[in-house]
Protein backbone atom coordinates (compact mmCIF):
# COMPACT_ATOMS: atom_id res chain seq x y z
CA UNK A 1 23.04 -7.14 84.13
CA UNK A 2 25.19 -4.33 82.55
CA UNK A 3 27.30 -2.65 84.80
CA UNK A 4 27.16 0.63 83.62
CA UNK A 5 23.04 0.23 83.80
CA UNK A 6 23.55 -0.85 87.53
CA UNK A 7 25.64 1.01 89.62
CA UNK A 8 25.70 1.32 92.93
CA UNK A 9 26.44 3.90 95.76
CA UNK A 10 28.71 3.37 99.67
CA UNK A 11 28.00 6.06 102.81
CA UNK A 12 29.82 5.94 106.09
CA UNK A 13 30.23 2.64 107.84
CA UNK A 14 27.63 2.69 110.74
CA UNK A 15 24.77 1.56 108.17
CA UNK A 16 26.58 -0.78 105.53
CA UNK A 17 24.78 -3.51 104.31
CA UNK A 18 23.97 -5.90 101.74
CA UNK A 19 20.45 -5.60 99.83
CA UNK A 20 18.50 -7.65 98.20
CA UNK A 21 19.90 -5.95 94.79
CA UNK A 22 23.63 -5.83 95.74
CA UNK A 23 23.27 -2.35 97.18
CA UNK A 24 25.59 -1.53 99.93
CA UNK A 25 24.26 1.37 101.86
CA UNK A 26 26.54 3.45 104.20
CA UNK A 27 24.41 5.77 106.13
CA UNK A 28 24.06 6.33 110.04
CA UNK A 29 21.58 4.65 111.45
CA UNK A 30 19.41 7.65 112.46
CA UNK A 31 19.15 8.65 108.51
CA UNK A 32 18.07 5.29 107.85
CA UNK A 33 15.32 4.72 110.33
CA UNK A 34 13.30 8.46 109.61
CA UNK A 35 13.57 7.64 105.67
CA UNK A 36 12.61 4.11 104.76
CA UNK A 37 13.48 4.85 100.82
CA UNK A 38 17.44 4.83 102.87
CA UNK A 39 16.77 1.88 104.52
CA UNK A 40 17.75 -1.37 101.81
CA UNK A 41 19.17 -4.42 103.71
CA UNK A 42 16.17 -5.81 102.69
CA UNK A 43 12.71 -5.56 100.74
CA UNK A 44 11.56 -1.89 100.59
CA UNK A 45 9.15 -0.99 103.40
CA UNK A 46 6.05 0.00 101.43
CA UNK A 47 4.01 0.85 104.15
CA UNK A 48 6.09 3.13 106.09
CA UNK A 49 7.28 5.08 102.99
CA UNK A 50 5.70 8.63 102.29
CA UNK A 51 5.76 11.10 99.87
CA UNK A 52 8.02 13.27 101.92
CA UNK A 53 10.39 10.77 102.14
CA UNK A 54 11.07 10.81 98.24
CA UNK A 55 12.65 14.17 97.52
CA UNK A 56 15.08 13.80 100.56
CA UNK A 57 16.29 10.53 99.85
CA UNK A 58 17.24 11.40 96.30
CA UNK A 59 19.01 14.47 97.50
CA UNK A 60 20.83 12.58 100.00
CA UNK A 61 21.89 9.42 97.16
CA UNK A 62 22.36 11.91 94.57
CA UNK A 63 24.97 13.72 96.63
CA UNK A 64 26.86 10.77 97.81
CA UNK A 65 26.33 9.16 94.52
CA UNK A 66 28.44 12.38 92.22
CA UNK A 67 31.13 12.27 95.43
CA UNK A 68 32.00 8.91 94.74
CA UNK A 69 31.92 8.80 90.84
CA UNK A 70 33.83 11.84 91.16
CA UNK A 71 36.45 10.46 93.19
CA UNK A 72 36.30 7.34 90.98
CA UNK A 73 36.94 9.33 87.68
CA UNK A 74 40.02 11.40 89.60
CA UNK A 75 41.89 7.77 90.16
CA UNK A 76 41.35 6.41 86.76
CA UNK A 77 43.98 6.97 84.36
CA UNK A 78 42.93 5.33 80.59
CA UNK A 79 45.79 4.69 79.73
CA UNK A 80 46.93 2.33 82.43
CA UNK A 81 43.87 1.43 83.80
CA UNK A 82 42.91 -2.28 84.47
CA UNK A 83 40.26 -4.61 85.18
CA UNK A 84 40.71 -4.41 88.50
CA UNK A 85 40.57 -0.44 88.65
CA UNK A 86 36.69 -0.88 86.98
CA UNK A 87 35.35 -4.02 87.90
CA UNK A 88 37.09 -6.05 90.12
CA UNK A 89 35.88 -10.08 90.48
CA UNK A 90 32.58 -10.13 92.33
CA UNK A 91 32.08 -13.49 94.58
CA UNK A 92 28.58 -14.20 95.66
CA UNK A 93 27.81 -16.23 98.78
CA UNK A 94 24.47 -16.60 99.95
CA UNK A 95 23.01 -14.87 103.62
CA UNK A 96 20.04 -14.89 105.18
CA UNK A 97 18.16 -11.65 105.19
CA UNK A 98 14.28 -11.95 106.38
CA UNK A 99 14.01 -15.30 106.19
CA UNK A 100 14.53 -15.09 102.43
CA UNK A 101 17.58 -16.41 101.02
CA UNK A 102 19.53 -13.69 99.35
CA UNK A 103 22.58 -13.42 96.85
CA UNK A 104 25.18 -11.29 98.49
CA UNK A 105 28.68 -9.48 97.77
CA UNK A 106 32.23 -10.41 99.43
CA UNK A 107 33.71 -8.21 96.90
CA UNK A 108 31.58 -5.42 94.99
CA UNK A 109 32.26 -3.38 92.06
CA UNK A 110 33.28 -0.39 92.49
CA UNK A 111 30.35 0.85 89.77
CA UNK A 112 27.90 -1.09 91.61
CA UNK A 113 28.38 0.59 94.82
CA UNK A 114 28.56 4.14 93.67
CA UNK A 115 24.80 3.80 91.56
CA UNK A 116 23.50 0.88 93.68
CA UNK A 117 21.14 3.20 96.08
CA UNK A 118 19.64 5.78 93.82
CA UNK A 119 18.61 2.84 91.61
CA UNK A 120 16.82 1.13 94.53
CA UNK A 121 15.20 3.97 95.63
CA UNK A 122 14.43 5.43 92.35
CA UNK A 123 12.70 1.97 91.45
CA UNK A 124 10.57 1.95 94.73
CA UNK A 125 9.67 5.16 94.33
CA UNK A 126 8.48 4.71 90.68
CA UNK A 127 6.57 0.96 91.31
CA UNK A 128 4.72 3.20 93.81
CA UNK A 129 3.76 6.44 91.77
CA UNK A 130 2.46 3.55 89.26
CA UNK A 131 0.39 1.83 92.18
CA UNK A 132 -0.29 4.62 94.58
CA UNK A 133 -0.69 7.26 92.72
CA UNK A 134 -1.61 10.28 94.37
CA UNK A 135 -0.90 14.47 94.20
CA UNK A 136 1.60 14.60 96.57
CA UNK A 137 3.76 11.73 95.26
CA UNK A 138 3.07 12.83 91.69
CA UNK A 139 4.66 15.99 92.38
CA UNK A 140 7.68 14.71 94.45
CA UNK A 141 8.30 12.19 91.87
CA UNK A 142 7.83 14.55 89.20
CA UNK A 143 10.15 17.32 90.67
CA UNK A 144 12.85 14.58 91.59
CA UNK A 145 13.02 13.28 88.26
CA UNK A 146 15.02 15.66 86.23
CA UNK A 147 17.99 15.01 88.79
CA UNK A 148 17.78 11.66 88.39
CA UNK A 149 18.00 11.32 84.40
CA UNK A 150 20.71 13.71 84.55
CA UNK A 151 23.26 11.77 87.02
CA UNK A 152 22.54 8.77 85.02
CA UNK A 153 23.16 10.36 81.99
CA UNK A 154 26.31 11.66 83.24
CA UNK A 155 27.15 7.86 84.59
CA UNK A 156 26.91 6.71 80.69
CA UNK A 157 28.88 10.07 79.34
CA UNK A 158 32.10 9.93 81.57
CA UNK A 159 34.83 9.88 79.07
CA UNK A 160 37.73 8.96 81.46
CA UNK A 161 35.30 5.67 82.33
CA UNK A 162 34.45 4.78 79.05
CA UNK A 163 38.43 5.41 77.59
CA UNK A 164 39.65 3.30 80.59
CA UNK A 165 36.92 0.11 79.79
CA UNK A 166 38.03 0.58 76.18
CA UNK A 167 41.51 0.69 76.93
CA UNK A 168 41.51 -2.82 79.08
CA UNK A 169 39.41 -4.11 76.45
CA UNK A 170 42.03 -3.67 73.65
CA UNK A 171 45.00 -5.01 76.19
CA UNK A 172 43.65 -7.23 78.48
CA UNK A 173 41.20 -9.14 76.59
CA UNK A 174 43.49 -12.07 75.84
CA UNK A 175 43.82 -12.86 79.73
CA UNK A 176 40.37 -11.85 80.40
CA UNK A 177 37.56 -14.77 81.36
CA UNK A 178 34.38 -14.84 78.97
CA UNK A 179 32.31 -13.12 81.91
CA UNK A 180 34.95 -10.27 82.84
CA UNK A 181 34.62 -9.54 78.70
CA UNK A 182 31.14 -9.55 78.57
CA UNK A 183 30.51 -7.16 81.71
CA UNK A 184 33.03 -4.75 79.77
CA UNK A 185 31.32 -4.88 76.35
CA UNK A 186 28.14 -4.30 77.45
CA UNK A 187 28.98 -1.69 79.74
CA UNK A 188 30.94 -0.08 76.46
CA UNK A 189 27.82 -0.40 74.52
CA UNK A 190 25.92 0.87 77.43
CA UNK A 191 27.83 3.94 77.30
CA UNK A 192 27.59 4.52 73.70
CA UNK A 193 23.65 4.05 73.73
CA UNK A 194 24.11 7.14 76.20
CA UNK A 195 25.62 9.56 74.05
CA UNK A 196 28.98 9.27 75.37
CA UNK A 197 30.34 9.71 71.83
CA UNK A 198 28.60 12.95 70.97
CA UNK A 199 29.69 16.56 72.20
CA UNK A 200 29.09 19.89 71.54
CA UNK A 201 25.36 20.81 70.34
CA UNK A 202 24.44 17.17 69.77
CA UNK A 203 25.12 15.82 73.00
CA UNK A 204 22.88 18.74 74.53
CA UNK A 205 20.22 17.70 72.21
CA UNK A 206 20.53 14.46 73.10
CA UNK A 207 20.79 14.68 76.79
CA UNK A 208 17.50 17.30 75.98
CA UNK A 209 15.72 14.36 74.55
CA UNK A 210 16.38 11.76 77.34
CA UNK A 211 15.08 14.31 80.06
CA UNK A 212 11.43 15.23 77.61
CA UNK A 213 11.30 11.18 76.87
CA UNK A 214 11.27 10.70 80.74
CA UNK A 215 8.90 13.53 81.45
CA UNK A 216 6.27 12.62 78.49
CA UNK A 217 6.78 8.64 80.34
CA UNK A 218 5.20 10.34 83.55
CA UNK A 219 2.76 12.29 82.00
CA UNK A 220 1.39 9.24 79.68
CA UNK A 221 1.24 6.93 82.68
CA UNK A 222 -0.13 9.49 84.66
CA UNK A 223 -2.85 9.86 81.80
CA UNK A 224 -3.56 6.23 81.90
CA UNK A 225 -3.90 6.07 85.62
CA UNK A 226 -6.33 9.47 86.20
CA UNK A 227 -8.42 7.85 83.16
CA UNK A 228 -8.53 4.34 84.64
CA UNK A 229 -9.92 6.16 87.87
CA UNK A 230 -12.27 8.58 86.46
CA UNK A 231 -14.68 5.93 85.21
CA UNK A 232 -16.40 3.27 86.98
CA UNK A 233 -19.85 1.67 86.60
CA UNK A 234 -22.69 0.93 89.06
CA UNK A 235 -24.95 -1.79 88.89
CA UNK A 236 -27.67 -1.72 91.95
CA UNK A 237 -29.89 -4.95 90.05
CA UNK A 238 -28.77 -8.76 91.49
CA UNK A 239 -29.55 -9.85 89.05
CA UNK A 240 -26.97 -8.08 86.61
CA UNK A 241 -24.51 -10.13 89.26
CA UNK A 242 -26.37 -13.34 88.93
CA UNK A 243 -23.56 -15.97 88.63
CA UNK A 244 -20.75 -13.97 89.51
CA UNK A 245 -18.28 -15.66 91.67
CA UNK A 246 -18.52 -14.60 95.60
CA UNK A 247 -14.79 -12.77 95.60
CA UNK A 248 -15.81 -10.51 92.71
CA UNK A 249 -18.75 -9.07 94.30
CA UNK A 250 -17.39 -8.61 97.40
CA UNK A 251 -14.78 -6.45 95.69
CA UNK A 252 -17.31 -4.27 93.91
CA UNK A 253 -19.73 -3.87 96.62
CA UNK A 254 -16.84 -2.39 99.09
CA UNK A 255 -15.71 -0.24 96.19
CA UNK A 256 -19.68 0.82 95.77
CA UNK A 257 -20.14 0.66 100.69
CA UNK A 258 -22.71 -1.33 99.24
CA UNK A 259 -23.43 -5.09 100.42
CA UNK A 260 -22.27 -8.38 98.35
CA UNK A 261 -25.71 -10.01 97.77
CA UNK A 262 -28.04 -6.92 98.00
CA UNK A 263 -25.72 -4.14 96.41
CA UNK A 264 -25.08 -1.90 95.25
CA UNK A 265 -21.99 -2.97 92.68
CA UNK A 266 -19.01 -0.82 91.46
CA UNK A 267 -16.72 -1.57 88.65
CA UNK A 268 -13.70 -0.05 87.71
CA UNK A 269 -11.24 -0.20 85.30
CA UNK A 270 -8.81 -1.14 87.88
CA UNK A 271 -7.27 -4.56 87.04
CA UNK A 272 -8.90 -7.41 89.12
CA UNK A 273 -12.39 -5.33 89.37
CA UNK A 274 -11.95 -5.05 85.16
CA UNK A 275 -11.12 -8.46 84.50
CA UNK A 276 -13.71 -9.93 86.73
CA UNK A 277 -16.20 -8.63 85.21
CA UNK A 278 -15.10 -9.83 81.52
CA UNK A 279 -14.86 -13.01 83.02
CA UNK A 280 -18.34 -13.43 85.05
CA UNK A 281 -20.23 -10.44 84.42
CA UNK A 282 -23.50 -12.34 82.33
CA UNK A 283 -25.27 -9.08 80.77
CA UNK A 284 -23.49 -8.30 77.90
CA UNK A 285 -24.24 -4.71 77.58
CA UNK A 286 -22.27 -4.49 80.94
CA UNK A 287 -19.21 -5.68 79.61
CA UNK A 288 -19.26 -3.63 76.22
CA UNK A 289 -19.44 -0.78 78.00
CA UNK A 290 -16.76 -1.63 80.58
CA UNK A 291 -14.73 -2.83 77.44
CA UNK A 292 -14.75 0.28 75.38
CA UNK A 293 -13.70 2.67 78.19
CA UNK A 294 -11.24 0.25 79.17
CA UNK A 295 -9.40 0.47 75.40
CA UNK A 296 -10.04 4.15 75.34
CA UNK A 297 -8.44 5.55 78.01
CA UNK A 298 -6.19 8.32 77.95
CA UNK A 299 -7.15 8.59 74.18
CA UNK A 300 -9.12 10.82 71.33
CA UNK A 301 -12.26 12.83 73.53
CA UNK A 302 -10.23 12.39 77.03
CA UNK A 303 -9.64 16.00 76.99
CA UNK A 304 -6.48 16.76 78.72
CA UNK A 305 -5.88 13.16 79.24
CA UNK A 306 -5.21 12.60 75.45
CA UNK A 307 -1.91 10.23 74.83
CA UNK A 308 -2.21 10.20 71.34
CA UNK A 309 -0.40 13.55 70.82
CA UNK A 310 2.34 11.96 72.87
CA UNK A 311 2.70 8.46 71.30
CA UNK A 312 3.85 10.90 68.11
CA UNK A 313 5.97 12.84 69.88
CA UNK A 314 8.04 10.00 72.00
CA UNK A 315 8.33 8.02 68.32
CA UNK A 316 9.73 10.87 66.80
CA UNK A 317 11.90 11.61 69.92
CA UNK A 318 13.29 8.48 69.82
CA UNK A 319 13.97 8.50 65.65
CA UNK A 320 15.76 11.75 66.63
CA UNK A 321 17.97 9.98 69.30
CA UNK A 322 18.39 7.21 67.80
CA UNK A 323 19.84 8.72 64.38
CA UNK A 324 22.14 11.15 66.83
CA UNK A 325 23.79 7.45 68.06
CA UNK A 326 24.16 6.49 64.31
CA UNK A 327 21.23 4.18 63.91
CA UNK A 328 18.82 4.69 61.27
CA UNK A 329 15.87 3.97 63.73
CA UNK A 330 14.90 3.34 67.27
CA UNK A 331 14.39 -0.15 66.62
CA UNK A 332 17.72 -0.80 65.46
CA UNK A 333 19.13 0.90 68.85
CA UNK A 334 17.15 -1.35 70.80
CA UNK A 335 18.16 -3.88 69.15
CA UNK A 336 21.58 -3.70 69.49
CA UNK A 337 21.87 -4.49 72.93
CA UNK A 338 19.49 -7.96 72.23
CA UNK A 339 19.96 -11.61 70.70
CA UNK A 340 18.14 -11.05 67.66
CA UNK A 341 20.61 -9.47 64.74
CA UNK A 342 18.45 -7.28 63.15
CA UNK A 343 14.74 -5.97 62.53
CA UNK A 344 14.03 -8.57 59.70
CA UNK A 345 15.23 -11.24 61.96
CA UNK A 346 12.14 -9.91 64.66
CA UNK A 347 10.28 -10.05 61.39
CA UNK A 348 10.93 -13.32 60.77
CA UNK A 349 10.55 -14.92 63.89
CA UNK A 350 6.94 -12.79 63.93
CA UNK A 351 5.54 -14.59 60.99
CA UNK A 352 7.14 -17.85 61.78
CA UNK A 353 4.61 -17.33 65.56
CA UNK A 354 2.11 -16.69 63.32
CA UNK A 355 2.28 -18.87 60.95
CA UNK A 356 2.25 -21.71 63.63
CA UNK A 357 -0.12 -20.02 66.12
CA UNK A 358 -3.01 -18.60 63.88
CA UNK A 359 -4.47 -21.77 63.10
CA UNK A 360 -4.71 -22.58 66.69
CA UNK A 361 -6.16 -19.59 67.57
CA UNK A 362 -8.67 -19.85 64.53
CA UNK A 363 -10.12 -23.15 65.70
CA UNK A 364 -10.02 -22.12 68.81
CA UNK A 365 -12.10 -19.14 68.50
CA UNK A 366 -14.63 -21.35 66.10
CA UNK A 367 -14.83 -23.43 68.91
CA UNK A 368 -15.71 -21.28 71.51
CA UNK A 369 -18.43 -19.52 69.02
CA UNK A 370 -20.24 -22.55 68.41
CA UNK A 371 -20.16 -22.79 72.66
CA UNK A 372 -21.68 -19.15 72.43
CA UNK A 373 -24.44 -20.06 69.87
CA UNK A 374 -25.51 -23.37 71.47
CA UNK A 375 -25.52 -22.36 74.98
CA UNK A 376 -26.29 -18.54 74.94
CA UNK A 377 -29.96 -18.16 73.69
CA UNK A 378 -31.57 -15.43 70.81
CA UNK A 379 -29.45 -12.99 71.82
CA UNK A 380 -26.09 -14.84 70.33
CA UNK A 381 -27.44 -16.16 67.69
CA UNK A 382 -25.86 -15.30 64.09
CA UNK A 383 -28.93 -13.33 62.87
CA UNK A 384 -28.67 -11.00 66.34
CA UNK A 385 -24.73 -10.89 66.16
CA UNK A 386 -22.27 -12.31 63.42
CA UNK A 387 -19.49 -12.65 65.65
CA UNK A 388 -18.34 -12.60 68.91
CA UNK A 389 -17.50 -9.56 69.97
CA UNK A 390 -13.93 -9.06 72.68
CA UNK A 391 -16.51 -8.47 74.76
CA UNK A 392 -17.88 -11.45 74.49
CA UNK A 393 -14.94 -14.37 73.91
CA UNK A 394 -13.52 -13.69 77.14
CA UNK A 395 -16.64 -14.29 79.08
CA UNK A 396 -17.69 -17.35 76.98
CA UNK A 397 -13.93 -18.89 77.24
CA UNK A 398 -14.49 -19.30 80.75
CA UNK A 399 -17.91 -20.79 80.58
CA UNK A 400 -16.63 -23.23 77.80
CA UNK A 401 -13.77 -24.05 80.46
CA UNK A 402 -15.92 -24.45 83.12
CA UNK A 403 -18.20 -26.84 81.29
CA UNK A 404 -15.05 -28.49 79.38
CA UNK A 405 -13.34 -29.43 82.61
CA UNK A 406 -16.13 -29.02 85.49
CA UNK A 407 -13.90 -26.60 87.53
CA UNK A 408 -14.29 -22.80 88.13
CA UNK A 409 -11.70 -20.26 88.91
CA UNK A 410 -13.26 -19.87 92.11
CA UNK A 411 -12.93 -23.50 93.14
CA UNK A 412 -9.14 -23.26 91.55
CA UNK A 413 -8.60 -20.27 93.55
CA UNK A 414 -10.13 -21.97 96.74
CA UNK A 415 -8.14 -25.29 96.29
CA UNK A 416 -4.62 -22.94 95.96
CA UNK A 417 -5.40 -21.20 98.91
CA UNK A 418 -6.30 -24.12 101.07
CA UNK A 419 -3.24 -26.31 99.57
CA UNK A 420 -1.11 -26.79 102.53
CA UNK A 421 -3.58 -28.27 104.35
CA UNK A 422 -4.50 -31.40 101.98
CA UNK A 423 -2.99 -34.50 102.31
CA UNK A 424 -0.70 -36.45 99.14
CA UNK A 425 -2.86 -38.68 97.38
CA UNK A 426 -1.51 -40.52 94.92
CA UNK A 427 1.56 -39.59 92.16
CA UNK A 428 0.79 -37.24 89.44
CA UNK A 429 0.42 -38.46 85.99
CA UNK A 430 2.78 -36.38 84.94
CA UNK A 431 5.99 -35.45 87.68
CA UNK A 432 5.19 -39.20 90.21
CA UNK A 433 5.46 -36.31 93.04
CA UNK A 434 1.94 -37.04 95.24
CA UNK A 435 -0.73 -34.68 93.54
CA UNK A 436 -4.23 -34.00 94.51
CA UNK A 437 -7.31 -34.29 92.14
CA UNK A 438 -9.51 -31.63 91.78
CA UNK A 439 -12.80 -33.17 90.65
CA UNK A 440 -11.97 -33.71 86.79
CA UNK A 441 -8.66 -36.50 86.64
CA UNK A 442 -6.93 -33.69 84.31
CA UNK A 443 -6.45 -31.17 86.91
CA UNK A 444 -3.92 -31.88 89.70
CA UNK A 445 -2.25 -29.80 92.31
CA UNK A 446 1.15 -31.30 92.10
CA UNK A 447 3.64 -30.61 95.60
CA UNK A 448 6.56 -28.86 93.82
């Protein structure tokens, strides 16, 4: 993990701990307990976190967070500065938090403790405006985060941090282990990806882009996630749902307050409703319609929901920034932080996949069409369609993998579930650990 991408933040002594992520929280104990986003010993609490809690939390880290770097910048003298002064050796031992074995510190870096925080809480906050999206956490994530692209930006463009890793670097490097080099490299090249080299009028530009790439982020997810709830389709015949497994109409019928075996059905585009129905859902008009609104959101006729204006203006955001860094495109930037050398090497190793997977895939999609046509009547023949649709292949792979190995997912998802409870009973073909069959001899639970 660079250190310059993974700072971390200290408060006053009453609440220091050691998180799950390295993060060493100093706070009083009040502050932690009324905002859970301040409270990271541990896993976030997702349930007890509200929308109010967002914008005072990053206020509170924020603050903290520009006290410390600030102090941190005012001791650091490039010139002389060593490994030590930056990144001193971090020792992990291993504690118990929660019952769940975690990696901790007995020596932090002093990066890592100033960032540490914000970055948890900033990351809870955003895995729940993706999954819990609602007005009043759009807003408080929206309003909150301007602040936080800017301190991070201005993590990445301190000077006197970036001279002082470059200086030990170019004097120390010849007593430095292989690790202590690579956590200063990439935190150099870190820095440089952030603009630290550019000033006047370009480094406002640049620090202009990073703030309208983050915003038009929001907005396209947000796009994606009002269009994904804005459709959904009803189904009040059983016999639309005629083979489909238990769990799935269960889910659609409390999404419809309708009952499992009588109706009515809802599905939406949501993930597990979605992908049910692709895989069980038998009428086929069903799952062309679900299909094409699924592939279609948040584009052309979505109205204000429309990403496609977007997608051009984030690529030619990030040909801008990238060209201010001194690369001739975005792909080159990324990149340069990665294992492969160059863009034709990605190109490379792209047709090399496809020259070895296509074939595959080829006789595996022949296969599962001569399934369709021999098992699914006039209406897949060749003369009524002449080929499978995506519609269509994902719903027929599963009936050619029920019928191929005489399991279901449902049975697969039963057996997983019940697991603990069955008894060793014999070695597995394949590990010698005691396995249990599940009906056909090639599927076996193995005990890990």
């Amino acid at each position: 993990m660079l250190i310059v991408a993974s700072l971390a933040t200290s408060f006053s002594a009453p609440c220091r701990r050691l998180g799950p992520r390295f993060a060493s929280a100093m706070l009083s104990s009040k502050t932690c307990s009324d905002n859970p986003l301040l409270e990271q010993k541990s896993l976030p609490k997702f349930s007890s976190i509200e929308p109010s809690h967002l914008q005072p939390a990053v206020e509170t880290l924020l603050a903290s967070m520009s006290k410390k770097f600030a102090a941190l910048e005012s001791n650091l003298n490039p010139a002389s500065a060593s490994y030590s002064d930056i990144l001193p050796e971090v020792r992990h031992g291993v504690a118990l938090v929660n019952t769940l074995q975690q990696p901790t510190l007995t020596r932090s870096s002093q990066l890592e403790r100033i960032r540490e925080p914000i970055s948890y809480a900033w990351g809870v906050a955003g895995h729940l405006n993706g999954v819990k999206n609602g007005d009043e956490l759009r807003k408080a994530y929206e309003e909150s985060q301007p602040k936080v692209i800017k301190a991070f930006t201005e993590f990445k463009q301190s000077r006197v941090l970036y001279d002082s890793m470059k200086n030990v670097l170019e004097s120390e490097k010849a007593h430095l282990s292989q690790e202590q080099v690579r956590a200063l490299e990439s935190s150099v090249h870190a820095m440089q990806l952030g603009g630290v080299g550019l000033d006047g009028e370009e480094k406002e530009r640049f620090n202009e882009i990073k703030q309208r790439l983050a915003e038009l982020s929001t907005t396209f997810s947000n796009n994606v996630l009002d269009a994904t709830k804005m459709f959904s389709l009803e189904i009040t015949d059983p016999a639309d749902v005629g083979g489909v497994p238990e769990s799935a109409k269960k889910m659609w019928a409390a999404a419809a307050e309708g009952d499992s075996e009588k109706g009515p059905w809802k599905i939406t585009l949501d993930g597990p409703s979605y992908i049910s129905a692709m895989h069980h859902l038998g009428v086929r008009e069903h799952r062309e319609k679900l299909y094409r609104a699924f592939v279609t959101r948040a584009s052309e006729g979505s109205g204000d929901k429309n990403n496609v204006p977007l997608i051009s203006e984030i690529l030619s955001l990030k040909l801008e920034m990238s060209k201010l860094i001194g690369f001739n495109n975005y792909a080159e930037q990324s990149l340069s932080s990665k294992m492969a050398d160059d863009v034709a090497a990605v190109d490379e190793m792209s047709s090399f996949m496809k020259e070895k997977a296509l074939p595959a895939a080829v006789r595996e999609l022949q296969e599962i069409t001569d399934f369709t046509r021999a098992n699914g009547g006039e209406e897949y023949s060749e003369a009524h369609i002449p080929k499978l649709m995506p519609w269509d292949t994902t719903y027929w792979s599963e009936r050619l993998k029920e019928n191929k190995f005489s399991i279901t997912e449902e049975e697969v998802r039963y057996i997983i579930y019940l697991f603990p409870s069955f008894p060793p009973t014999r070695p597995c073909t394949y590990t010698g650990r005691p396995c249990h069959p599940i009906r056909a001899p090639l599927y076996q639970v193995c005990r890990q």
